[in-house]
Structure formats: structure tokens, C-alpha cells
PDB file of N, CA and C in Angstrom:
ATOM      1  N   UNK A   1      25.074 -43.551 -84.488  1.00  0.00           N
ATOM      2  CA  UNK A   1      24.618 -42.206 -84.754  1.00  0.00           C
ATOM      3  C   UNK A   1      24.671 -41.893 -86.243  1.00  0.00           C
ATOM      4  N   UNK A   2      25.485 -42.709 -86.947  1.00  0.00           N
ATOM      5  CA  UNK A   2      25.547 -42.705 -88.241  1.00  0.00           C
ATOM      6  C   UNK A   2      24.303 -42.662 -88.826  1.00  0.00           C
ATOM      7  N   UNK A   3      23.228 -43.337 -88.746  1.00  0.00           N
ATOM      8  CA  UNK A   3      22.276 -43.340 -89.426  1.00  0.00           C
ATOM      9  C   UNK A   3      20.805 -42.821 -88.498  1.00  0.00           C
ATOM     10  N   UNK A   4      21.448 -41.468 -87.862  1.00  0.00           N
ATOM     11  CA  UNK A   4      20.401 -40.789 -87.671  1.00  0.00           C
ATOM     12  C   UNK A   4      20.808 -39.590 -87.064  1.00  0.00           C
ATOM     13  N   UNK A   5      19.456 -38.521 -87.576  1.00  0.00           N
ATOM     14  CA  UNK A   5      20.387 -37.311 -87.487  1.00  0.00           C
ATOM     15  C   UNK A   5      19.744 -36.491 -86.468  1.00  0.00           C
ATOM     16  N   UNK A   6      20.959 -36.256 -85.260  1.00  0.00           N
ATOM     17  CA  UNK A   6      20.720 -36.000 -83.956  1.00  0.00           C
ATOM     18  C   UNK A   6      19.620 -34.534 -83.836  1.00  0.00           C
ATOM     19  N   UNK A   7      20.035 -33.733 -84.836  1.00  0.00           N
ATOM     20  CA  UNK A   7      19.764 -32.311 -85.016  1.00  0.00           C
ATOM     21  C   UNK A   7      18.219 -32.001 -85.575  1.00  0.00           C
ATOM     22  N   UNK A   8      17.969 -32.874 -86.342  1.00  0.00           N
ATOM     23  CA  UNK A   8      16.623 -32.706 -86.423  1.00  0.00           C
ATOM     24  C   UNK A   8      15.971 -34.266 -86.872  1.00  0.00           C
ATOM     25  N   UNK A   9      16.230 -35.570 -87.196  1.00  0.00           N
ATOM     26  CA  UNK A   9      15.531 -36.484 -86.713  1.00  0.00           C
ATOM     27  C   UNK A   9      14.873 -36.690 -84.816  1.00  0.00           C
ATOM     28  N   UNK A  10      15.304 -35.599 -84.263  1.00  0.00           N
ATOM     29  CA  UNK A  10      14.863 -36.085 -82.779  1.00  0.00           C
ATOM     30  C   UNK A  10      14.360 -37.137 -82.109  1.00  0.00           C
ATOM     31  N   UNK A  11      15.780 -38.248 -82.526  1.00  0.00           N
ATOM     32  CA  UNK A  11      15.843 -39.456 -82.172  1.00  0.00           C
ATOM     33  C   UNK A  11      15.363 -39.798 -80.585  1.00  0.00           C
ATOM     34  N   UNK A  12      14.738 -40.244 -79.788  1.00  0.00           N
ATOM     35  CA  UNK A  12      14.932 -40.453 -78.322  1.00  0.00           C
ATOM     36  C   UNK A  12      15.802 -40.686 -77.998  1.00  0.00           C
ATOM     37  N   UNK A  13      16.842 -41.987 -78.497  1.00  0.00           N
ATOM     38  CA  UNK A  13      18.159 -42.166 -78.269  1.00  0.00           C
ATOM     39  C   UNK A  13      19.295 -40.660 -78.054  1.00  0.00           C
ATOM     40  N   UNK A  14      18.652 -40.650 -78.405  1.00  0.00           N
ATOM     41  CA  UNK A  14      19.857 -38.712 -78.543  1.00  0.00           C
ATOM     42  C   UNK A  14      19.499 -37.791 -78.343  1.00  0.00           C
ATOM     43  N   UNK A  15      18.090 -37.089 -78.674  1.00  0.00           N
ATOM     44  CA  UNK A  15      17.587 -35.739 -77.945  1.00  0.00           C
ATOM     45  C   UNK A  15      16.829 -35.870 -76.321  1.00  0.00           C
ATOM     46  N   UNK A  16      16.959 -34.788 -75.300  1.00  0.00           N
ATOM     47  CA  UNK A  16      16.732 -35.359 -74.261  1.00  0.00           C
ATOM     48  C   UNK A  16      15.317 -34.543 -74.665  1.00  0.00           C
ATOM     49  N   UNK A  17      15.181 -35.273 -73.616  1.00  0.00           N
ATOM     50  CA  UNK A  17      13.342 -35.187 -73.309  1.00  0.00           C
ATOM     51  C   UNK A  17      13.163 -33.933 -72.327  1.00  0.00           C
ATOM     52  N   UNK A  18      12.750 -32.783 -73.256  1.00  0.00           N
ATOM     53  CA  UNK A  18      12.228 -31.422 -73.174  1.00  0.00           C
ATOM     54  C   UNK A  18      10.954 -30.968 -73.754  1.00  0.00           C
ATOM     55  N   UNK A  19      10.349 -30.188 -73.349  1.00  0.00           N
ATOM     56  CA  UNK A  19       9.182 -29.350 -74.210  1.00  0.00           C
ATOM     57  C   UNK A  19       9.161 -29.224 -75.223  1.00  0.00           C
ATOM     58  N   UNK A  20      10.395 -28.600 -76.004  1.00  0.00           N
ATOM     59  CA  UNK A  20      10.605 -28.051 -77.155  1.00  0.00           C
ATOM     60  C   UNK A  20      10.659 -29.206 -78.119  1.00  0.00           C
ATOM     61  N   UNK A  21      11.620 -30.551 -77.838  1.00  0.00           N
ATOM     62  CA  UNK A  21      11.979 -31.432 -78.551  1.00  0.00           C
ATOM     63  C   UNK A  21      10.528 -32.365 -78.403  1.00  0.00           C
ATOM     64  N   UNK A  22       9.848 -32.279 -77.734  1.00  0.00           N
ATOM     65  CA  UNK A  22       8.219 -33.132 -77.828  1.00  0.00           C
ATOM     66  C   UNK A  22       7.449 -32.528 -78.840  1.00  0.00           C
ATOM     67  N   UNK A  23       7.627 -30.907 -78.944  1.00  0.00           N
ATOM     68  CA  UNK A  23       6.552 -30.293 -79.538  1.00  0.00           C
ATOM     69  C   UNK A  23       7.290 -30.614 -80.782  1.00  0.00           C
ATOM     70  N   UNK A  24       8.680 -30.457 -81.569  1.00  0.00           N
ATOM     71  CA  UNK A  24       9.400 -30.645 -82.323  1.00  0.00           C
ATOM     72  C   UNK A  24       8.696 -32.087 -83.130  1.00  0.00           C
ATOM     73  N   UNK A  25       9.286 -33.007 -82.160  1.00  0.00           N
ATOM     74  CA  UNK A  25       8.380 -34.487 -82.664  1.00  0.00           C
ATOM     75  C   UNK A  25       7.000 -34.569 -83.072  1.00  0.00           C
ATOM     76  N   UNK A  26       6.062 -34.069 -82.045  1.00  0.00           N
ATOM     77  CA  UNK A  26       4.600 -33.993 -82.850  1.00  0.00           C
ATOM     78  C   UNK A  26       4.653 -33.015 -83.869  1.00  0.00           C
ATOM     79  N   UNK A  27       5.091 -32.023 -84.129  1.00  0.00           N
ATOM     80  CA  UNK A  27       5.073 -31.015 -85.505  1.00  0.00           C
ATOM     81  C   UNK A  27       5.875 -32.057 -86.747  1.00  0.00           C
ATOM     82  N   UNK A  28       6.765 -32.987 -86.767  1.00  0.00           N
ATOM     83  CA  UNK A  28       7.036 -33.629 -87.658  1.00  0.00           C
ATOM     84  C   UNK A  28       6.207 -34.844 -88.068  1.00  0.00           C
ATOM     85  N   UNK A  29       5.864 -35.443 -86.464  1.00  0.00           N
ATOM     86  CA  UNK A  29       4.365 -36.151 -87.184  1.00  0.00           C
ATOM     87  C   UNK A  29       3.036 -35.712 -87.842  1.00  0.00           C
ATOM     88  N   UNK A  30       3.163 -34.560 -87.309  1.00  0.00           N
ATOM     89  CA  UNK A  30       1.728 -34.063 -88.229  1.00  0.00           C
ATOM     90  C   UNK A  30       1.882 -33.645 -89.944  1.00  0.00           C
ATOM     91  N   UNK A  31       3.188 -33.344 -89.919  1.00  0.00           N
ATOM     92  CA  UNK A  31       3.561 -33.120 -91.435  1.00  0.00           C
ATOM     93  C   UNK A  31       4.318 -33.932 -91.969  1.00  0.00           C
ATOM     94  N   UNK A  32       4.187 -35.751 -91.246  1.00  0.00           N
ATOM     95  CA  UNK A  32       4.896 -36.798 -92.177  1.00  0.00           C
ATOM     96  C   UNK A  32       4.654 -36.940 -93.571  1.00  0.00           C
ATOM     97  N   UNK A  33       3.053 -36.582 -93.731  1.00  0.00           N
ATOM     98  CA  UNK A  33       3.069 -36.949 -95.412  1.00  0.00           C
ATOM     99  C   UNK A  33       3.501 -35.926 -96.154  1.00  0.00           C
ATOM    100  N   UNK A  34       3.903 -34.866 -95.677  1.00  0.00           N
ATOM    101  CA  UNK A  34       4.377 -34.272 -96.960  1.00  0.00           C
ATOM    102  C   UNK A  34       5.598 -34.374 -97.267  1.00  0.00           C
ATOM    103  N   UNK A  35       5.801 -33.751 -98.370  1.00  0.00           N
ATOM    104  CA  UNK A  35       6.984 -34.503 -99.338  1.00  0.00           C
ATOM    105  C   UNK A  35       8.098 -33.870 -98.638  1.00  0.00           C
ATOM    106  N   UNK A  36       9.398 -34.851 -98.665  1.00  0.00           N
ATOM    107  CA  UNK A  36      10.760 -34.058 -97.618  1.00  0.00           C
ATOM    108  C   UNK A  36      11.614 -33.593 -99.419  1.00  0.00           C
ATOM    109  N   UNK A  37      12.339 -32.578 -98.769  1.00  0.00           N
ATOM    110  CA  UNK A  37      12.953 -32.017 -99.368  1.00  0.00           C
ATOM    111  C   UNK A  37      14.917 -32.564 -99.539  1.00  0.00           C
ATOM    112  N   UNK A  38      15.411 -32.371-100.059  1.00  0.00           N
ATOM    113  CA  UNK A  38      16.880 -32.958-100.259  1.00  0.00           C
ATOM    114  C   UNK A  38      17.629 -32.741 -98.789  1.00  0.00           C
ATOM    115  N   UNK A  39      17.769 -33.930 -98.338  1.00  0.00           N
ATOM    116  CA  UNK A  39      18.517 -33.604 -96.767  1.00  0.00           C
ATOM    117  C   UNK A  39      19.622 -33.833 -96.942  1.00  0.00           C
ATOM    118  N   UNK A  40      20.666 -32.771 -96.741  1.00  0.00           N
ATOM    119  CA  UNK A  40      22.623 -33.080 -96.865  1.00  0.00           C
ATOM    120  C   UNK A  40      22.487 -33.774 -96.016  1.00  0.00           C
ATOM    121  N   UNK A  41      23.896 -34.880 -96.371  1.00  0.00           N
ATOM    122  CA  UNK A  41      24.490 -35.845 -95.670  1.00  0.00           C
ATOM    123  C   UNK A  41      25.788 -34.974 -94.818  1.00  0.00           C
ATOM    124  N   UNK A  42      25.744 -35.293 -93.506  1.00  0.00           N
ATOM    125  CA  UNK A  42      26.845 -34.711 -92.865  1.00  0.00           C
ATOM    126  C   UNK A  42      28.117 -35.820 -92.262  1.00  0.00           C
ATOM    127  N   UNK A  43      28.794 -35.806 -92.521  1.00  0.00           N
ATOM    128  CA  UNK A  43      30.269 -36.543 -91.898  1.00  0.00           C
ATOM    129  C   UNK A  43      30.978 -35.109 -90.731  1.00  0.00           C
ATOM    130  N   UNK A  44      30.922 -36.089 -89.351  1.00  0.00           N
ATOM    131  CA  UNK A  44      31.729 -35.538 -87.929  1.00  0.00           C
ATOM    132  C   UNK A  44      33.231 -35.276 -88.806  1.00  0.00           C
ATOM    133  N   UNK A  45      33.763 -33.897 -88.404  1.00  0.00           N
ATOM    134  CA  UNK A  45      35.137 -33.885 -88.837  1.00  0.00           C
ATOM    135  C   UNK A  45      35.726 -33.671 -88.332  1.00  0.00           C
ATOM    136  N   UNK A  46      35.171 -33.069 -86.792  1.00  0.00           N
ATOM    137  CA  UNK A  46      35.912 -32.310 -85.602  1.00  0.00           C
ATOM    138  C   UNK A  46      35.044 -32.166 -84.398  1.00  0.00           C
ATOM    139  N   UNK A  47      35.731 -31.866 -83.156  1.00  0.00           N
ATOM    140  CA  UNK A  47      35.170 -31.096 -81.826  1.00  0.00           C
ATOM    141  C   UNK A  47      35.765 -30.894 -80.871  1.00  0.00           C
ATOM    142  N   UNK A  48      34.901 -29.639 -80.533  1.00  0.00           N
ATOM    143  CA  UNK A  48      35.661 -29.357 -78.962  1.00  0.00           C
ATOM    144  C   UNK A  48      34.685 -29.208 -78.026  1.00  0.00           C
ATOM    145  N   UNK A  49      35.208 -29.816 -76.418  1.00  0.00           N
ATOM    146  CA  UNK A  49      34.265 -29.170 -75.027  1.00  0.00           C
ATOM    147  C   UNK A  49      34.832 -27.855 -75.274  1.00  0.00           C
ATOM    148  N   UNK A  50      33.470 -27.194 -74.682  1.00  0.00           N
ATOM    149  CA  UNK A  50      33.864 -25.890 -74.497  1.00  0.00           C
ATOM    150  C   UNK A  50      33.799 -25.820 -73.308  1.00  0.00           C
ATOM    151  N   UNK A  51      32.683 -26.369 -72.375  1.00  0.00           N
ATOM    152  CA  UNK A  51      31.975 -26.644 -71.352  1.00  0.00           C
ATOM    153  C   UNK A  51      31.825 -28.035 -70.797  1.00  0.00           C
ATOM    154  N   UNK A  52      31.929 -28.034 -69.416  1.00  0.00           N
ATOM    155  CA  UNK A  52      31.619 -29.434 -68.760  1.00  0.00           C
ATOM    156  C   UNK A  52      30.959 -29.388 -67.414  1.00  0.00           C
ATOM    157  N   UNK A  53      30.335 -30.257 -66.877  1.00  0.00           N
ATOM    158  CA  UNK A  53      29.614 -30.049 -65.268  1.00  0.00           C
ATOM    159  C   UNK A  53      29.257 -31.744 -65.090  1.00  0.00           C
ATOM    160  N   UNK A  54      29.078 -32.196 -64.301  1.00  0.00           N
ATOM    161  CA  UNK A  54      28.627 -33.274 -64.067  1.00  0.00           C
ATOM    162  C   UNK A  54      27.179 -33.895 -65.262  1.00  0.00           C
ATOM    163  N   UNK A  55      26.343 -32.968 -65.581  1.00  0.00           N
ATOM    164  CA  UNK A  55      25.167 -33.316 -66.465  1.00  0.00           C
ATOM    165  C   UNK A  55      25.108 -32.166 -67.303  1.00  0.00           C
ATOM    166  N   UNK A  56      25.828 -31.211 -67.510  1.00  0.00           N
ATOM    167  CA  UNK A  56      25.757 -30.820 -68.731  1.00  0.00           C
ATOM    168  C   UNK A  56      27.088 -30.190 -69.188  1.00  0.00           C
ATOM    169  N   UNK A  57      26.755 -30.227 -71.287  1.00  0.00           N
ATOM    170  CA  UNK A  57      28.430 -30.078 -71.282  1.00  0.00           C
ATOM    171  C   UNK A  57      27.960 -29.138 -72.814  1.00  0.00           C
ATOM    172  N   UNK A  58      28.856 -28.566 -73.301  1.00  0.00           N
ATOM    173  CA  UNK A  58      28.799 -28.057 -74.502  1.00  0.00           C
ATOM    174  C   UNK A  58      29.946 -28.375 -74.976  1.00  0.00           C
ATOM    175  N   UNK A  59      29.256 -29.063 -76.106  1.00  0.00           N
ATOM    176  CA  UNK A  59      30.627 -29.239 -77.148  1.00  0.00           C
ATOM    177  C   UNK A  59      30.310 -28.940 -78.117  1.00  0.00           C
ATOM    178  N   UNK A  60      31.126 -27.743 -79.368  1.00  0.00           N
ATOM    179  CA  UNK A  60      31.215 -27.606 -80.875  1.00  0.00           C
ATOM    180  C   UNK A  60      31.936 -28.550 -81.634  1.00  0.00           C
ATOM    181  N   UNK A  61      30.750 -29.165 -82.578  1.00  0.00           N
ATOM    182  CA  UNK A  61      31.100 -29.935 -83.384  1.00  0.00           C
ATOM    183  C   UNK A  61      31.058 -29.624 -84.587  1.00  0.00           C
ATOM    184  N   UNK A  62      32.136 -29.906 -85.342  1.00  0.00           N
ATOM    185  CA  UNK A  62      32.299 -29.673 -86.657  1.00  0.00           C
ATOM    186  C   UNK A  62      31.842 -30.526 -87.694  1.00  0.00           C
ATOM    187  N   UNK A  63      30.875 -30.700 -88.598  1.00  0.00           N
ATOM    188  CA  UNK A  63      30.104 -31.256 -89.547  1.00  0.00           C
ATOM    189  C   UNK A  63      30.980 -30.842 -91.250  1.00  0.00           C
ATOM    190  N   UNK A  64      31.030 -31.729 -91.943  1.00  0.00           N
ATOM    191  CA  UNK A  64      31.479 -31.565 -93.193  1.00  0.00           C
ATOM    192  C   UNK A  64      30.433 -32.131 -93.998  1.00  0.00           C
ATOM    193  N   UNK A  65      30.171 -31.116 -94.717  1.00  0.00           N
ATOM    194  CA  UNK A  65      28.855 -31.345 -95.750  1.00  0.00           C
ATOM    195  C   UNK A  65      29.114 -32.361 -96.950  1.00  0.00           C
ATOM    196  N   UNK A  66      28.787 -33.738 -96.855  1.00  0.00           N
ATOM    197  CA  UNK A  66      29.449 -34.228 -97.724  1.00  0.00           C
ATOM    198  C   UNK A  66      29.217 -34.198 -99.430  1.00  0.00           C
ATOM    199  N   UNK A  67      28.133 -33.397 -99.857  1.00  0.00           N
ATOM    200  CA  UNK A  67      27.980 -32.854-101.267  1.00  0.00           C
ATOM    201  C   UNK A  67      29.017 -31.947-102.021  1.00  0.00           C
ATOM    202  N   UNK A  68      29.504 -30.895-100.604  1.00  0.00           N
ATOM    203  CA  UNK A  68      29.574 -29.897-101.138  1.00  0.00           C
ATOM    204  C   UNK A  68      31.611 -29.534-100.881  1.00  0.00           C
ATOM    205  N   UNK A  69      31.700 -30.541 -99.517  1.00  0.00           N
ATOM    206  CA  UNK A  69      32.602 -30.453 -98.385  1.00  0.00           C
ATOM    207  C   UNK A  69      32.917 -29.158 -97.594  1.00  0.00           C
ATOM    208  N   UNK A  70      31.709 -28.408 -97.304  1.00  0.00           N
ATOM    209  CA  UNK A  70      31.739 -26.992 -96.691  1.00  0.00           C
ATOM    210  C   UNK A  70      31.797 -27.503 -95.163  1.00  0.00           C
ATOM    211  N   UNK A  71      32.308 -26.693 -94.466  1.00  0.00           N
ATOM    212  CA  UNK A  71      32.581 -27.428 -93.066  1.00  0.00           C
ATOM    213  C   UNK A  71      31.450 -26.331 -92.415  1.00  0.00           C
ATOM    214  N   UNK A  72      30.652 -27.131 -91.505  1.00  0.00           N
ATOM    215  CA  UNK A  72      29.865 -26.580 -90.347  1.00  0.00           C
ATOM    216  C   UNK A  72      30.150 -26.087 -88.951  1.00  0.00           C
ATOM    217  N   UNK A  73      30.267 -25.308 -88.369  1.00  0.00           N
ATOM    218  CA  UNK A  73      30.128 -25.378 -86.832  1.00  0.00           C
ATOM    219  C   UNK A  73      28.351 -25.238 -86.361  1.00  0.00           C
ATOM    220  N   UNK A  74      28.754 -26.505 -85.355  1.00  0.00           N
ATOM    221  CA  UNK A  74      27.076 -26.462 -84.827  1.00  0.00           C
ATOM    222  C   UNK A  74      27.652 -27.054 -83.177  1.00  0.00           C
ATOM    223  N   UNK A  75      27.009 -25.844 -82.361  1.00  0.00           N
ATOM    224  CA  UNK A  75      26.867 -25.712 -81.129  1.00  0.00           C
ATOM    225  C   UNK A  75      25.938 -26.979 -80.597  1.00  0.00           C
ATOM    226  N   UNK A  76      26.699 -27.461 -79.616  1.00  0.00           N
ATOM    227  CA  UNK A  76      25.725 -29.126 -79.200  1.00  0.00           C
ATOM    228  C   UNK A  76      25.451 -29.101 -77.790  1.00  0.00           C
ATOM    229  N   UNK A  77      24.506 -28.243 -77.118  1.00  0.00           N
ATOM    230  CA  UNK A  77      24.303 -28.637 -76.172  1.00  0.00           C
ATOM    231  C   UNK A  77      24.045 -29.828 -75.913  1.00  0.00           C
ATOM    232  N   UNK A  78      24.941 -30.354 -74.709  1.00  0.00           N
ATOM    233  CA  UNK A  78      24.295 -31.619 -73.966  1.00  0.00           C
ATOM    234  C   UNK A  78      23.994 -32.075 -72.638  1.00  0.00           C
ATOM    235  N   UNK A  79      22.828 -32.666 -72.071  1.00  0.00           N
ATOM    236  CA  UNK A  79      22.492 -33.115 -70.946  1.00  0.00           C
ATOM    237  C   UNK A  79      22.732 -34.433 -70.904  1.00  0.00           C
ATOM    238  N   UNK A  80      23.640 -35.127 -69.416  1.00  0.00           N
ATOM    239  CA  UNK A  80      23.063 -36.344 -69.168  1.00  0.00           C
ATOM    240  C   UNK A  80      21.756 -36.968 -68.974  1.00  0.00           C
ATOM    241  N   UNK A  81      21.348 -37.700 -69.436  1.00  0.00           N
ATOM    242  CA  UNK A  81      19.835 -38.065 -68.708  1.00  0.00           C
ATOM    243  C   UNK A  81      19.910 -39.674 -69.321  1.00  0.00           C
ATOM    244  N   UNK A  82      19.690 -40.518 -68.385  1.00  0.00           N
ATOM    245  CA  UNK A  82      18.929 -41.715 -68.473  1.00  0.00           C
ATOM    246  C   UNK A  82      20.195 -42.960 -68.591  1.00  0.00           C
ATOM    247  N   UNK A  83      21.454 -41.958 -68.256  1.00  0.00           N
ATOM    248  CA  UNK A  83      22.394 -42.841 -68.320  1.00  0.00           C
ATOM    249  C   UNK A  83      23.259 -42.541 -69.600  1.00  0.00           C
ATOM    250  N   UNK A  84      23.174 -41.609 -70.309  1.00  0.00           N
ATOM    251  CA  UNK A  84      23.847 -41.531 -71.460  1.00  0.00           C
ATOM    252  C   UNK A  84      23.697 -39.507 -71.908  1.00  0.00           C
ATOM    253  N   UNK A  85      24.808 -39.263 -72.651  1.00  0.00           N
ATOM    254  CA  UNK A  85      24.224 -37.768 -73.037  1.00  0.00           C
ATOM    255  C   UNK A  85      23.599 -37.392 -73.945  1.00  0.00           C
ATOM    256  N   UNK A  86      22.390 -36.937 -73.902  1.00  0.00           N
ATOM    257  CA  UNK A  86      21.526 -36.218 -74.948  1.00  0.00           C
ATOM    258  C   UNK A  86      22.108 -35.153 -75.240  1.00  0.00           C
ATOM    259  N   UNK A  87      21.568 -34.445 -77.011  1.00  0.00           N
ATOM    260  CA  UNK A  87      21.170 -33.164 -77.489  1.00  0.00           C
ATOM    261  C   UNK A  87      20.053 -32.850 -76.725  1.00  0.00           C
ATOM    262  N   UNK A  88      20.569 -31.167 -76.802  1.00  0.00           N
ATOM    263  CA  UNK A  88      19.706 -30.247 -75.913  1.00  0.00           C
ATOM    264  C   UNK A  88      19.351 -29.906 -77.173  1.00  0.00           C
ATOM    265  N   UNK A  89      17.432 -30.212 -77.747  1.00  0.00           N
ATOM    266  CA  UNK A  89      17.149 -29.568 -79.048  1.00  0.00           C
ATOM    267  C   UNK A  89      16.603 -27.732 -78.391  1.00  0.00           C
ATOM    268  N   UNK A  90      17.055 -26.794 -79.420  1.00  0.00           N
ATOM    269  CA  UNK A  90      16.812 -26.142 -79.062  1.00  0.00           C
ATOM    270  C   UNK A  90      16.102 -25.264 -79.028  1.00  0.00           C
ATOM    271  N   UNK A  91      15.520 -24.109 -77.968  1.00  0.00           N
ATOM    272  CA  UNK A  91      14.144 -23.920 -77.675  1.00  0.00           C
ATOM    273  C   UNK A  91      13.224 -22.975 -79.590  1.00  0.00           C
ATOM    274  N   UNK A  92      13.898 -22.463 -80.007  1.00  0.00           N
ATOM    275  CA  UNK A  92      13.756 -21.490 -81.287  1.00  0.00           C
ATOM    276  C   UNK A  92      13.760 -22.716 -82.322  1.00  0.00           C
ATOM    277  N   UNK A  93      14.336 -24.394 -82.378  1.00  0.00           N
ATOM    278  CA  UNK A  93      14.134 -25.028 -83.138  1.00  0.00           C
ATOM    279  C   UNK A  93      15.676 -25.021 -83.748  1.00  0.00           C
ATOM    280  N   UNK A  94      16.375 -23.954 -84.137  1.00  0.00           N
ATOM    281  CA  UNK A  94      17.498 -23.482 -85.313  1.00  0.00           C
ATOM    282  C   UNK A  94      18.714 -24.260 -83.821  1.00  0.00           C
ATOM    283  N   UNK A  95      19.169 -25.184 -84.453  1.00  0.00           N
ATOM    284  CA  UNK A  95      20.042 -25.722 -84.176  1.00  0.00           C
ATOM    285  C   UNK A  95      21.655 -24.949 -84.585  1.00  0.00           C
ATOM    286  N   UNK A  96      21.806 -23.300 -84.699  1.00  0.00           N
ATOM    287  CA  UNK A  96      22.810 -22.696 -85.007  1.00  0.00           C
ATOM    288  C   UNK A  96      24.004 -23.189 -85.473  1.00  0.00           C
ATOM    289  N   UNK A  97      23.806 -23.484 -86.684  1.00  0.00           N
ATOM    290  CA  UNK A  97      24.960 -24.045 -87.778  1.00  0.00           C
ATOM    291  C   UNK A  97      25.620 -22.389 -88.298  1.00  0.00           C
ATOM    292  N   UNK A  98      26.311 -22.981 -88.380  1.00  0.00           N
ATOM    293  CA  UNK A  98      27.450 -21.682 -89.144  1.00  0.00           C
ATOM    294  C   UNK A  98      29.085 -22.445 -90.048  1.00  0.00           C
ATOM    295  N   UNK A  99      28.890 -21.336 -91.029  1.00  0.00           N
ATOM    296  CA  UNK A  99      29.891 -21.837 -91.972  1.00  0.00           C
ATOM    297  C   UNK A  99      31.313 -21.280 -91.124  1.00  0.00           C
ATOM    298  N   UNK A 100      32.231 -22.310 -91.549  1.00  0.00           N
ATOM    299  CA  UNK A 100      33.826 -22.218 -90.953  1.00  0.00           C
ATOM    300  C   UNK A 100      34.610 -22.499 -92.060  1.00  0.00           C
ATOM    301  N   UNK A 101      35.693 -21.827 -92.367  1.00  0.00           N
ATOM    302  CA  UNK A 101      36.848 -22.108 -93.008  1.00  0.00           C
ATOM    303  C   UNK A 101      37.534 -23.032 -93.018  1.00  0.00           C
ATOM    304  N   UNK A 102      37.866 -23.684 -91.761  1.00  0.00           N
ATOM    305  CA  UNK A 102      38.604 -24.529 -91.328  1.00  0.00           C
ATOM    306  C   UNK A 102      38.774 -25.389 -89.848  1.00  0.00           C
ATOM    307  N   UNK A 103      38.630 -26.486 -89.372  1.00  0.00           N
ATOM    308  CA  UNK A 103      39.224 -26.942 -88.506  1.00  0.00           C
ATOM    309  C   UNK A 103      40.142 -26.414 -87.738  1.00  0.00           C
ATOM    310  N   UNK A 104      41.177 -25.938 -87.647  1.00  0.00           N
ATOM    311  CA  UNK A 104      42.403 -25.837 -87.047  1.00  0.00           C
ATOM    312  C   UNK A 104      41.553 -25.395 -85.799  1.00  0.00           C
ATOM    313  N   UNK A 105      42.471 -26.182 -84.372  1.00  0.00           N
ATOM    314  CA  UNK A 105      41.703 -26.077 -83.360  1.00  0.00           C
ATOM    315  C   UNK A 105      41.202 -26.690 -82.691  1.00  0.00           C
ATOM    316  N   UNK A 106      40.223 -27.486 -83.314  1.00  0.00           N
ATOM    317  CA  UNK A 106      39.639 -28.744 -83.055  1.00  0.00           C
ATOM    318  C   UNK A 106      40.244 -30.083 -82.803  1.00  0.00           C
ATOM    319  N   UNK A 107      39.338 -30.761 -81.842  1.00  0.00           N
ATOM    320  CA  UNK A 107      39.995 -32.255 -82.524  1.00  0.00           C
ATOM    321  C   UNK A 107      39.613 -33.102 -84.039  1.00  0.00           C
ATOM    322  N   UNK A 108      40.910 -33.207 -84.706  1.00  0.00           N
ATOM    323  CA  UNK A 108      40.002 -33.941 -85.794  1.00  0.00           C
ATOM    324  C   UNK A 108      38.995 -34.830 -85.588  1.00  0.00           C
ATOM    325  N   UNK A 109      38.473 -35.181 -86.185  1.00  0.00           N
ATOM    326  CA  UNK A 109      37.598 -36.485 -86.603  1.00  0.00           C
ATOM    327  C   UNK A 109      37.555 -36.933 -87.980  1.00  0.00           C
ATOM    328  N   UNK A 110      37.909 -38.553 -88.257  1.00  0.00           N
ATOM    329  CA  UNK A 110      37.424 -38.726 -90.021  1.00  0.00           C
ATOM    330  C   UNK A 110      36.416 -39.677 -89.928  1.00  0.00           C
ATOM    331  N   UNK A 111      35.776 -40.452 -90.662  1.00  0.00           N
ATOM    332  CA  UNK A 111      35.077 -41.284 -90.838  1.00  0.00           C
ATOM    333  C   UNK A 111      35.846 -42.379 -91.505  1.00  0.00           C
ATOM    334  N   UNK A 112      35.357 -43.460 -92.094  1.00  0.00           N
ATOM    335  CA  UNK A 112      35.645 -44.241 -93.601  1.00  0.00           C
ATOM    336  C   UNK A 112      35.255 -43.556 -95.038  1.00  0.00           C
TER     337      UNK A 112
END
């Protein structure tokens, strides 16, 4: 998952297969050639279930901006499907990131 980004690359491997996340994909193919803009690098630093069911679960995950080290909360819906759990991309597109102070709470996470 390291080298792809669940939230808006709308990997198949990781976003499940919805309306929103199809139309998502063809709107990025139609505007491949234009020029991309500076994409932050994010490092996992934390999470929690909030939610669980047999095929779907919500978990907040905590993102650390690694330019800046501002910590993210971003709400992750997820569905099982196909044998593994997808991102639920979501229907408005805005994957609801929000700035946090701090971890405490969470489970950590570090990287290398």
C-alpha cells in the first residue's frame, strides 16, 4: 500500500467497486494529461475500528504529512469484497481529512 494512494489513486486493489469510484477513475483518465500538482507524501501513524460487521467496518486512520509532520484524521470506510477489504471511495469524492493535534487514543503506527 506503500506505493499507492488508497484515497485518491483508486487503485482496484483497494477501492471497492462502486459508481462513484468508476466515475472517479474515468474523470482521472480523461484529465491524465494535464499537469499534476505537488502530491504530499503520507506515512500511517495510527488507527482505530470504530465500527465492525461481517463486510463492513470503519476505521479512523491517522496519516502524518510527511513535509510538514501535521497529523491527519481520515475516516476509512471499508467493505469486504472479493476476498479482501476495500476503501469505500466516497460518494461527494472529499475523502474527509481533518487536522488533529495528536494521536493519543489511537493505535500507534510507525513506518521505517
Amino acid at each position: 500500500m506503500g506505493a499507492v494512494d488508497p484515497f485518491f489513486g483508486l487503485d482496484e486493489r483497494l477501492v471497492a467497486d462502486t459508481p462513484e469510484a468508476r466515475q472517479a477513475r474515468q474523470d482521472q483518465e480523461d484529465a491524465s494529461g494535464e499537469a499534476e500538482t505537488d502530491i504530499p507524501v503520507y506515512q500511517l501513524a495510527g488507527f482505530e475500528v470504530t465500527n465492525y460487521a461481517d463486510d463492513v467496518a470503519q476505521v479512523n486512520v491517522v496519516l502524518r504529512v510527511s513535509e510538514s509532520a501535521q497529523l491527519l484524521l481520515a475516516p476509512t470506510p471499508l467493505r469486504w469484497e472479493a476476498g479482501d477489504w476495500h476503501y469505500v471511495y466516497p460518494p461527494n469524492g472529499d475523502p474527509g481529512f481533518r487536522a488533529i493535534d495528536a494521536s493519543y487514543g489511537f493505535i500507534e503506527w510507525a513506518g521505517v
